[in-house]
N, C-alpha and C. Protein backbone atom coordinates (compact mmCIF):
# COMPACT_ATOMS: atom_id res chain seq x y z
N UNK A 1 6.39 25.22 -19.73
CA UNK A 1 5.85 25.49 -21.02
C UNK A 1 4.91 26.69 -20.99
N UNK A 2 4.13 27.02 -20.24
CA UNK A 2 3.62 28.26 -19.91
C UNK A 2 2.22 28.08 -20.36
N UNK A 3 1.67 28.87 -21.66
CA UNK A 3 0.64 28.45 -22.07
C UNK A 3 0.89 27.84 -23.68
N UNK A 4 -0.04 27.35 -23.19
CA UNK A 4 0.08 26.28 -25.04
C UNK A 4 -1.29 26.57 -25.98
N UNK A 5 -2.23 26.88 -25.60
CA UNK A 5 -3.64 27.73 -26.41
C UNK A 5 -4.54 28.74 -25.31
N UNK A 6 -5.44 28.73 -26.22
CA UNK A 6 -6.45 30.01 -25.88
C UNK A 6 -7.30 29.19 -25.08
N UNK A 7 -7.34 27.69 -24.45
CA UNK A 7 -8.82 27.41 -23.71
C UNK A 7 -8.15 27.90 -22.34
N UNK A 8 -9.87 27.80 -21.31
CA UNK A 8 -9.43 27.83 -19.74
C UNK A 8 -8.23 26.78 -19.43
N UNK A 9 -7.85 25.71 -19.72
CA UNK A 9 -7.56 24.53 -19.41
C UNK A 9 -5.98 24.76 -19.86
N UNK A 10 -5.54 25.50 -20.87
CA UNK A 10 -4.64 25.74 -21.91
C UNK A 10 -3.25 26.58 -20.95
N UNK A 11 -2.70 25.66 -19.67
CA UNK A 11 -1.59 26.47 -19.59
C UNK A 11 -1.18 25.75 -18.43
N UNK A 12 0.10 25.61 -17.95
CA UNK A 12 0.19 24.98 -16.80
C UNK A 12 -0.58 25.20 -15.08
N UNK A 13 -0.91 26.52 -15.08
CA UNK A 13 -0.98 27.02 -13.73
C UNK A 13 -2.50 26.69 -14.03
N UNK A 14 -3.16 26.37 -14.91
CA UNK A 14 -4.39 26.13 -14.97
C UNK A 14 -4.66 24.07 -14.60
N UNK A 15 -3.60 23.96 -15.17
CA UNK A 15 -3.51 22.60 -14.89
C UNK A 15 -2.98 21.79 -13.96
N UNK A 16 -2.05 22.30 -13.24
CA UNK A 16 -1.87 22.24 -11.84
C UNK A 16 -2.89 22.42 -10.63
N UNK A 17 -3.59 23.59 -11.01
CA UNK A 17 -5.00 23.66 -10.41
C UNK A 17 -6.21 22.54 -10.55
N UNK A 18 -6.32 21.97 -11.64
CA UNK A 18 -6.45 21.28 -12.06
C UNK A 18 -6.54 19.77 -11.14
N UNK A 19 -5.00 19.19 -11.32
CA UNK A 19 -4.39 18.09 -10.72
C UNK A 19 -4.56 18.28 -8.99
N UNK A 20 -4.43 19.46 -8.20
CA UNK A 20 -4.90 19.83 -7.19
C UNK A 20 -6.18 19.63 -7.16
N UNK A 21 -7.20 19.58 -7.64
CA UNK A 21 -8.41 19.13 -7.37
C UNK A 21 -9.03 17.62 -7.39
N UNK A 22 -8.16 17.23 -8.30
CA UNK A 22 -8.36 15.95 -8.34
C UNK A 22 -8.09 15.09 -7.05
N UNK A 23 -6.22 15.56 -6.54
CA UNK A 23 -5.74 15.21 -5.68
C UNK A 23 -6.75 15.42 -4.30
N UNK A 24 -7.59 16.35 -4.13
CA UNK A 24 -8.39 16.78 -3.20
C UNK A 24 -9.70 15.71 -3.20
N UNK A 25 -10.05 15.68 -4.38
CA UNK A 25 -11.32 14.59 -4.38
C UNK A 25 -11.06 13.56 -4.15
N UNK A 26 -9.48 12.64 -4.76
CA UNK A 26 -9.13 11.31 -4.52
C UNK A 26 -9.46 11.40 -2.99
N UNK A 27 -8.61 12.36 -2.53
CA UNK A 27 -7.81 12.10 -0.82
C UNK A 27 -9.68 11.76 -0.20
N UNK A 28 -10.50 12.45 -0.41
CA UNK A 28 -11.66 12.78 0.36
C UNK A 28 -12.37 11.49 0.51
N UNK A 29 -12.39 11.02 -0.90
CA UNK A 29 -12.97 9.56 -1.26
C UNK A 29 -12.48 8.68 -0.26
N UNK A 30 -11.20 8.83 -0.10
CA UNK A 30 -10.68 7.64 0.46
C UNK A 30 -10.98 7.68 2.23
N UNK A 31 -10.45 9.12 2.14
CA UNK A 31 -10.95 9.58 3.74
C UNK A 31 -12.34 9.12 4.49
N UNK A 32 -13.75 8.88 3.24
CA UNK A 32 -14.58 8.85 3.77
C UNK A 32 -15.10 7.42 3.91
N UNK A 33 -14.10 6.97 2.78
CA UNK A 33 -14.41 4.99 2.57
C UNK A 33 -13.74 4.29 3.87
N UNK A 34 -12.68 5.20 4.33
CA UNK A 34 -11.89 4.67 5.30
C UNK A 34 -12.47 4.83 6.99
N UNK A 35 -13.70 5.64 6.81
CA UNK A 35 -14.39 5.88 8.02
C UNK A 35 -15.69 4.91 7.88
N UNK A 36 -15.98 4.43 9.18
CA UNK A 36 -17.19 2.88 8.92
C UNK A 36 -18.15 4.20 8.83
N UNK A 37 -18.44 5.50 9.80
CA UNK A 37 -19.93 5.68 9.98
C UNK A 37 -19.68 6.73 9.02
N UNK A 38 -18.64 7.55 8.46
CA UNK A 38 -18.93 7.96 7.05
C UNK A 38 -19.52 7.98 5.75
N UNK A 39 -19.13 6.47 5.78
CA UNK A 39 -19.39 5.74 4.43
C UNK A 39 -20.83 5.33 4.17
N UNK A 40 -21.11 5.53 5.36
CA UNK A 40 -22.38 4.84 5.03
C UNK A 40 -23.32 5.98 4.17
N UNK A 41 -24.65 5.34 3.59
CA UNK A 41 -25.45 5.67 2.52
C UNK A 41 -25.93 7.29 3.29
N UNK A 42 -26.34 7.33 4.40
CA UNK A 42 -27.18 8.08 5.11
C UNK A 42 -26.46 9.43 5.32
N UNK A 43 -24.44 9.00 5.16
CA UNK A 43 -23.79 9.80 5.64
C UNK A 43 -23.43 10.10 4.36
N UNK A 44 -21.81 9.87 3.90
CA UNK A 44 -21.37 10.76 2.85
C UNK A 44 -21.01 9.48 1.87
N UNK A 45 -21.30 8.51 1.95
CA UNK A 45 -21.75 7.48 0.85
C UNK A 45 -22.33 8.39 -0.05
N UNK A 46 -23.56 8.31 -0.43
CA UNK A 46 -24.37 9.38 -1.52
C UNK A 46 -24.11 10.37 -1.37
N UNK A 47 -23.78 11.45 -0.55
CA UNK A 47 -23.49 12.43 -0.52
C UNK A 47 -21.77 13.07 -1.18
N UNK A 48 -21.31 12.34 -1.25
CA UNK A 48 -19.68 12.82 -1.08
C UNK A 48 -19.36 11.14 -1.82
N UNK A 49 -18.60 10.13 -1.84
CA UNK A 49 -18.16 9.53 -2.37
C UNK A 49 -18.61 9.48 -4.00
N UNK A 50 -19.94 9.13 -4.32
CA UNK A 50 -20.50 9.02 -5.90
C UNK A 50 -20.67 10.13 -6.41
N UNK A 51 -20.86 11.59 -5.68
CA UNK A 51 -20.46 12.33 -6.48
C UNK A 51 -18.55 12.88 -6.88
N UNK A 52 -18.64 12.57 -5.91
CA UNK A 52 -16.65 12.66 -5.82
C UNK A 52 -16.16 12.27 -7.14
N UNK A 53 -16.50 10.35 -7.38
CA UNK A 53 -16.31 9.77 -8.44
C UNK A 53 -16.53 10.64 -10.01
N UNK A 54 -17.92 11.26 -9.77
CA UNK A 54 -18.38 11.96 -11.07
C UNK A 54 -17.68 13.18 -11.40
N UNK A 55 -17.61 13.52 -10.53
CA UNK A 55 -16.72 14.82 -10.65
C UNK A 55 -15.25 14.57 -11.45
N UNK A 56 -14.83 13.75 -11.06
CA UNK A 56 -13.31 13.31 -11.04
C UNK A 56 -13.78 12.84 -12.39
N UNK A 57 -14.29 12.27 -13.03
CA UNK A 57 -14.96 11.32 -14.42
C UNK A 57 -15.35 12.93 -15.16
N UNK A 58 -15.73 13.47 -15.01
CA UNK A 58 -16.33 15.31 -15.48
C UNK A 58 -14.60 15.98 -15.68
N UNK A 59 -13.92 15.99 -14.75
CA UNK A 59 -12.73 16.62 -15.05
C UNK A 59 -11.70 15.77 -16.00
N UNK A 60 -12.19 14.46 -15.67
CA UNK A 60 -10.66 13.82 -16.81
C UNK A 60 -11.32 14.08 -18.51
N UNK A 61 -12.70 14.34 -18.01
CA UNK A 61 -13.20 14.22 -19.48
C UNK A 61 -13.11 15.65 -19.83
N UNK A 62 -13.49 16.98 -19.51
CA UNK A 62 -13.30 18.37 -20.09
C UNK A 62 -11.99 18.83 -19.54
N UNK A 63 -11.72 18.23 -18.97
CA UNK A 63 -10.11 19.14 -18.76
C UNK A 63 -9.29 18.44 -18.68
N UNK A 64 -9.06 16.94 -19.29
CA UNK A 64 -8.04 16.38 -19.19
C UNK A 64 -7.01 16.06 -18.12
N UNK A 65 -7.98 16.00 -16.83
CA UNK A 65 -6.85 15.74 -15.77
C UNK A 65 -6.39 14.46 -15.93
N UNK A 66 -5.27 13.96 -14.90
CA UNK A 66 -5.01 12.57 -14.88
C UNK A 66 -5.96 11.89 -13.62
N UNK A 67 -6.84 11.24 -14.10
CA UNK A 67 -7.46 10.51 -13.03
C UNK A 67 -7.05 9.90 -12.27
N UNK A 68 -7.32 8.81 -10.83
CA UNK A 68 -6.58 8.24 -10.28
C UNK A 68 -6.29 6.83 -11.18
N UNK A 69 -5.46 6.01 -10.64
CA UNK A 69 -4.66 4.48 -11.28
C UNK A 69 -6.30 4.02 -11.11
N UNK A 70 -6.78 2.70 -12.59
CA UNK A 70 -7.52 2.12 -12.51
C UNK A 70 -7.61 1.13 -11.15
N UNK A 71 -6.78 0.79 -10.70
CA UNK A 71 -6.81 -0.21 -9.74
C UNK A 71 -7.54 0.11 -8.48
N UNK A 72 -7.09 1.63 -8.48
CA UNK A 72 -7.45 2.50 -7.03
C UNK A 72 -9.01 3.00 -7.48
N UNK A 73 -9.76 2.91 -8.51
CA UNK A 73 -11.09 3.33 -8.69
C UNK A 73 -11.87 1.63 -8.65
N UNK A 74 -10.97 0.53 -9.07
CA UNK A 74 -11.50 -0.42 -9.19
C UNK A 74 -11.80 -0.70 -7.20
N UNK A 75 -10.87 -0.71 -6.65
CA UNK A 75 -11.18 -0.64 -4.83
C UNK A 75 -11.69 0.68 -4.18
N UNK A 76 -12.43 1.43 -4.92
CA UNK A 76 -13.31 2.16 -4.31
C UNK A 76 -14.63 1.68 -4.63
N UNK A 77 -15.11 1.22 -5.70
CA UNK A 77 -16.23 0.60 -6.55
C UNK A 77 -16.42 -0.71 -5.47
N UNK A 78 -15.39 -1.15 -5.18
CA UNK A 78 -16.00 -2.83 -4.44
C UNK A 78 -16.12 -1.96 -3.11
N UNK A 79 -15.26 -1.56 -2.54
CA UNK A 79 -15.55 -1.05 -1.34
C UNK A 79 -17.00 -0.87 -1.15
N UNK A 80 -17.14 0.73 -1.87
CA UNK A 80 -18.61 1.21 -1.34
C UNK A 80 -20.10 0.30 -2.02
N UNK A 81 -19.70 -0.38 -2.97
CA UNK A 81 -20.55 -1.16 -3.46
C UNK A 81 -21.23 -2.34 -2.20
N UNK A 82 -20.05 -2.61 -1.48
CA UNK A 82 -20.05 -3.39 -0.48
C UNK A 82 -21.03 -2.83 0.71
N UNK A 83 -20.65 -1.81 0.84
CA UNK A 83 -21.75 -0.81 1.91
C UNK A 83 -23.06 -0.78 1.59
N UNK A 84 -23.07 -0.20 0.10
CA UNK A 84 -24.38 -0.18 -0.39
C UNK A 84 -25.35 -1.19 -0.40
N UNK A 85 -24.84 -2.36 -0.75
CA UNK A 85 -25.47 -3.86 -0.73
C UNK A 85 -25.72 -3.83 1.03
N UNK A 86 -24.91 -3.93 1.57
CA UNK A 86 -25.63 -4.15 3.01
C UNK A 86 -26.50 -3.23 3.45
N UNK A 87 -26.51 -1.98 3.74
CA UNK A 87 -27.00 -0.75 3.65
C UNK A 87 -28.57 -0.33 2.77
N UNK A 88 -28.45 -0.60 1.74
CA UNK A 88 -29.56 -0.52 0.70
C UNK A 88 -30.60 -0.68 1.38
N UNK A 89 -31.46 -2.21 1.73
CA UNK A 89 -32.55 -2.06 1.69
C UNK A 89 -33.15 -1.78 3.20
N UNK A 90 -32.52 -1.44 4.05
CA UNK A 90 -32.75 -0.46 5.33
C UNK A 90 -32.83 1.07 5.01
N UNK A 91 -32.49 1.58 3.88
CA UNK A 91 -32.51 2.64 3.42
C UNK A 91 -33.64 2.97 2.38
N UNK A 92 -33.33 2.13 1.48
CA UNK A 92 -34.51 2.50 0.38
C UNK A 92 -34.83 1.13 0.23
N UNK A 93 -35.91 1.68 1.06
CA UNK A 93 -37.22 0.09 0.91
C UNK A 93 -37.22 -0.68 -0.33
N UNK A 94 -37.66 0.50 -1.74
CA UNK A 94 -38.47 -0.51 -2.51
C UNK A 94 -37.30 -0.96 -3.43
N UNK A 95 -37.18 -2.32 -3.88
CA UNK A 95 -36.28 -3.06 -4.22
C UNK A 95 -36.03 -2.42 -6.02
N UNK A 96 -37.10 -2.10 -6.71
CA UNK A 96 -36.87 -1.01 -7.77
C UNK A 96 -35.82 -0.59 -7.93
N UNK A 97 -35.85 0.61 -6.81
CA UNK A 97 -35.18 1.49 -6.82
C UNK A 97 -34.16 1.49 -6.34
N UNK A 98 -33.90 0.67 -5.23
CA UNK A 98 -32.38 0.17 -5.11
C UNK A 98 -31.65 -0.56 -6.47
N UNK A 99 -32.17 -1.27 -7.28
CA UNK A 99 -31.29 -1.79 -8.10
C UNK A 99 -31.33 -0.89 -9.53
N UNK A 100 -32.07 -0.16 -9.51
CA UNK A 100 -31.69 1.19 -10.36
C UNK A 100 -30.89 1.84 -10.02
N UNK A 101 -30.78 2.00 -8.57
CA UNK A 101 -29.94 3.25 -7.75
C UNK A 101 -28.31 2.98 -7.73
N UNK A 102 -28.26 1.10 -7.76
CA UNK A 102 -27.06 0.23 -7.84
C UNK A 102 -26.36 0.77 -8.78
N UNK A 103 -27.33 0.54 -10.49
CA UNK A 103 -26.49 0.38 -11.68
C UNK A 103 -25.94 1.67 -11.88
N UNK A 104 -26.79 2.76 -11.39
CA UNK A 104 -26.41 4.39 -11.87
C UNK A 104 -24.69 4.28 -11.02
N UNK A 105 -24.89 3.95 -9.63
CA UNK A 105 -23.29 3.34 -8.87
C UNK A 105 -22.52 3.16 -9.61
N UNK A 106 -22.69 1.45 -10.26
CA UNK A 106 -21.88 1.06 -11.06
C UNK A 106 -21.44 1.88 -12.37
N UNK A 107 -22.64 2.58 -13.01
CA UNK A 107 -22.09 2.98 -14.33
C UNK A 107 -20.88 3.89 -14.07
N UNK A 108 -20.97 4.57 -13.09
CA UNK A 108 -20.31 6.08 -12.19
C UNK A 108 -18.85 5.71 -12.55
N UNK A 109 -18.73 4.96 -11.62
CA UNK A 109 -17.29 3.85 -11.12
C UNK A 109 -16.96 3.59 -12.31
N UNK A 110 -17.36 2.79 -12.92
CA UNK A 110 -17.31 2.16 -14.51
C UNK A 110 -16.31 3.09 -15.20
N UNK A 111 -17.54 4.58 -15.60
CA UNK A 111 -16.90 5.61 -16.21
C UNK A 111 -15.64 5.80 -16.08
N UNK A 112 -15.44 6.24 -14.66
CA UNK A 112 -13.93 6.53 -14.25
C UNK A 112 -12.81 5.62 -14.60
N UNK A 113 -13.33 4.44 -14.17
CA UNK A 113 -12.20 3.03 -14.15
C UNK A 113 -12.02 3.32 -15.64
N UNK A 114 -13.14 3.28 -16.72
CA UNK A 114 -12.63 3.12 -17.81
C UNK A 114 -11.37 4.17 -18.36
N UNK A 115 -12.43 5.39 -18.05
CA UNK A 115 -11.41 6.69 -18.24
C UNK A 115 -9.32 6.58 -17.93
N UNK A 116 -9.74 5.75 -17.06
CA UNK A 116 -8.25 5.44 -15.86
C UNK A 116 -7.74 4.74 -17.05
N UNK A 117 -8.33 3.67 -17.57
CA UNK A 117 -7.72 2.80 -17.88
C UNK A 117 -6.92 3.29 -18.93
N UNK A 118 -7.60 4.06 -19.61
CA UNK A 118 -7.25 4.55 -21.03
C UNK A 118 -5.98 5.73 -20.97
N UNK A 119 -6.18 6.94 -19.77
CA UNK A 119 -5.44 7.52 -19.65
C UNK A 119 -4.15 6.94 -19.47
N UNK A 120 -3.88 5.71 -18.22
CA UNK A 120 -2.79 4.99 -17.92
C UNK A 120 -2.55 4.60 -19.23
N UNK A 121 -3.02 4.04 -19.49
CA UNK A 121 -2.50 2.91 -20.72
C UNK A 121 -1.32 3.47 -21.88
N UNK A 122 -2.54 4.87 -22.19
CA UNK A 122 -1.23 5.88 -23.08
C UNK A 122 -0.77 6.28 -22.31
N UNK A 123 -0.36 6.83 -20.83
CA UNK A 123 0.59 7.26 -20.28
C UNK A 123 1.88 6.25 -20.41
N UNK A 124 1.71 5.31 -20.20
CA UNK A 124 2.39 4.49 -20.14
C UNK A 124 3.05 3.98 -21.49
N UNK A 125 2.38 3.95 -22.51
CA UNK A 125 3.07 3.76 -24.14
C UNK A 125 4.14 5.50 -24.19
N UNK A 126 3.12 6.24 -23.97
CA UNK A 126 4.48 7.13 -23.94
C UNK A 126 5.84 7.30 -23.15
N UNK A 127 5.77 6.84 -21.69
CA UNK A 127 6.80 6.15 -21.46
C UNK A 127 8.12 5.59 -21.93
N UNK A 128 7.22 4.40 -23.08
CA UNK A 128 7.87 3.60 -23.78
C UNK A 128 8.77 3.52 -24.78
C-alpha cells in the first residue's frame, strides 16, 4: 500500500519499523525474565523490563503498533511481579514505597494487557 497519509507513522516502511521494535522489546523482556540474576530488581527488573512494558504501551498507543497477545503480557506481569514481591523489601526498605512502587508495576502491565486486549479483540472481529 505504500503510504496512506501525511503522519510519521503513515506508510508501511514506517510501520514495519515500527513492528521491528516492538518485536525487539518483546524478545528483550522475555530474555531478561528468563534470566534468574537478570530479573532481578537491582539488575534489569527496573531497569529494562517496566520500562520495556511502557514503551511497548507508548507505541501501541501513538503509533498503533500491534502489541504483544494479552496472555503473553498477562505472564510477564505475574512473572516479574513474583520477583518483585520477594525482592522488594531487601531492596527498598520502607514498606510505603514499595507498595506505591508495586501499583505504578501493576498499572504499567495493566495498561498494556488492556491495550492487548482491545487490539486482539478487533483483530480478531476483523478476521471474522
Amino acid at each position: 500500500m505504500g503510504t496512506w497519509g501525511e503522519g510519521n507513522f503513515d506508510s508501511d516502511g514506517a510501520m514495519d519499523y515500527v513492528g521491528e521494535l516492538t518485536r525487539q522489546l518483546a524478545a528483550r523482556i522475555e530474555e531478561v525474565l528468563s534470566d534468574e540474576n537478570s530479573r532481578s530488581i537491582d539488575e534489569e527488573g527496573e531497569a529494562v523490563i517496566v520500562p520495556s512494558v511502557e514503551i511497548l504501551s507508548l507505541l501501541t498507543e501513538r503509533c498503533q503498533a500491534p502489541p504483544p497477545k494479552p496472555s503473553t503480557v498477562a505472564d510477564w506481569r505475574t512473572r516479574y511481579l513474583a520477583v518483585y514481591d520477594d525482592e522488594a523489601p531487601g531492596f527498598y526498605p520502607e514498606p510505603e514505597f514499595q507498595a506505591e512502587r508495586r501499583a505504578i508495576i501493576e498499572a504499567t502491565f495493566a495498561t498494556l494487557e488492556n491495550q492487548a486486549r482491545d487490539f486482539w479483540q478487533d483483530a480478531d472481529e476483523e478476521d471474522d
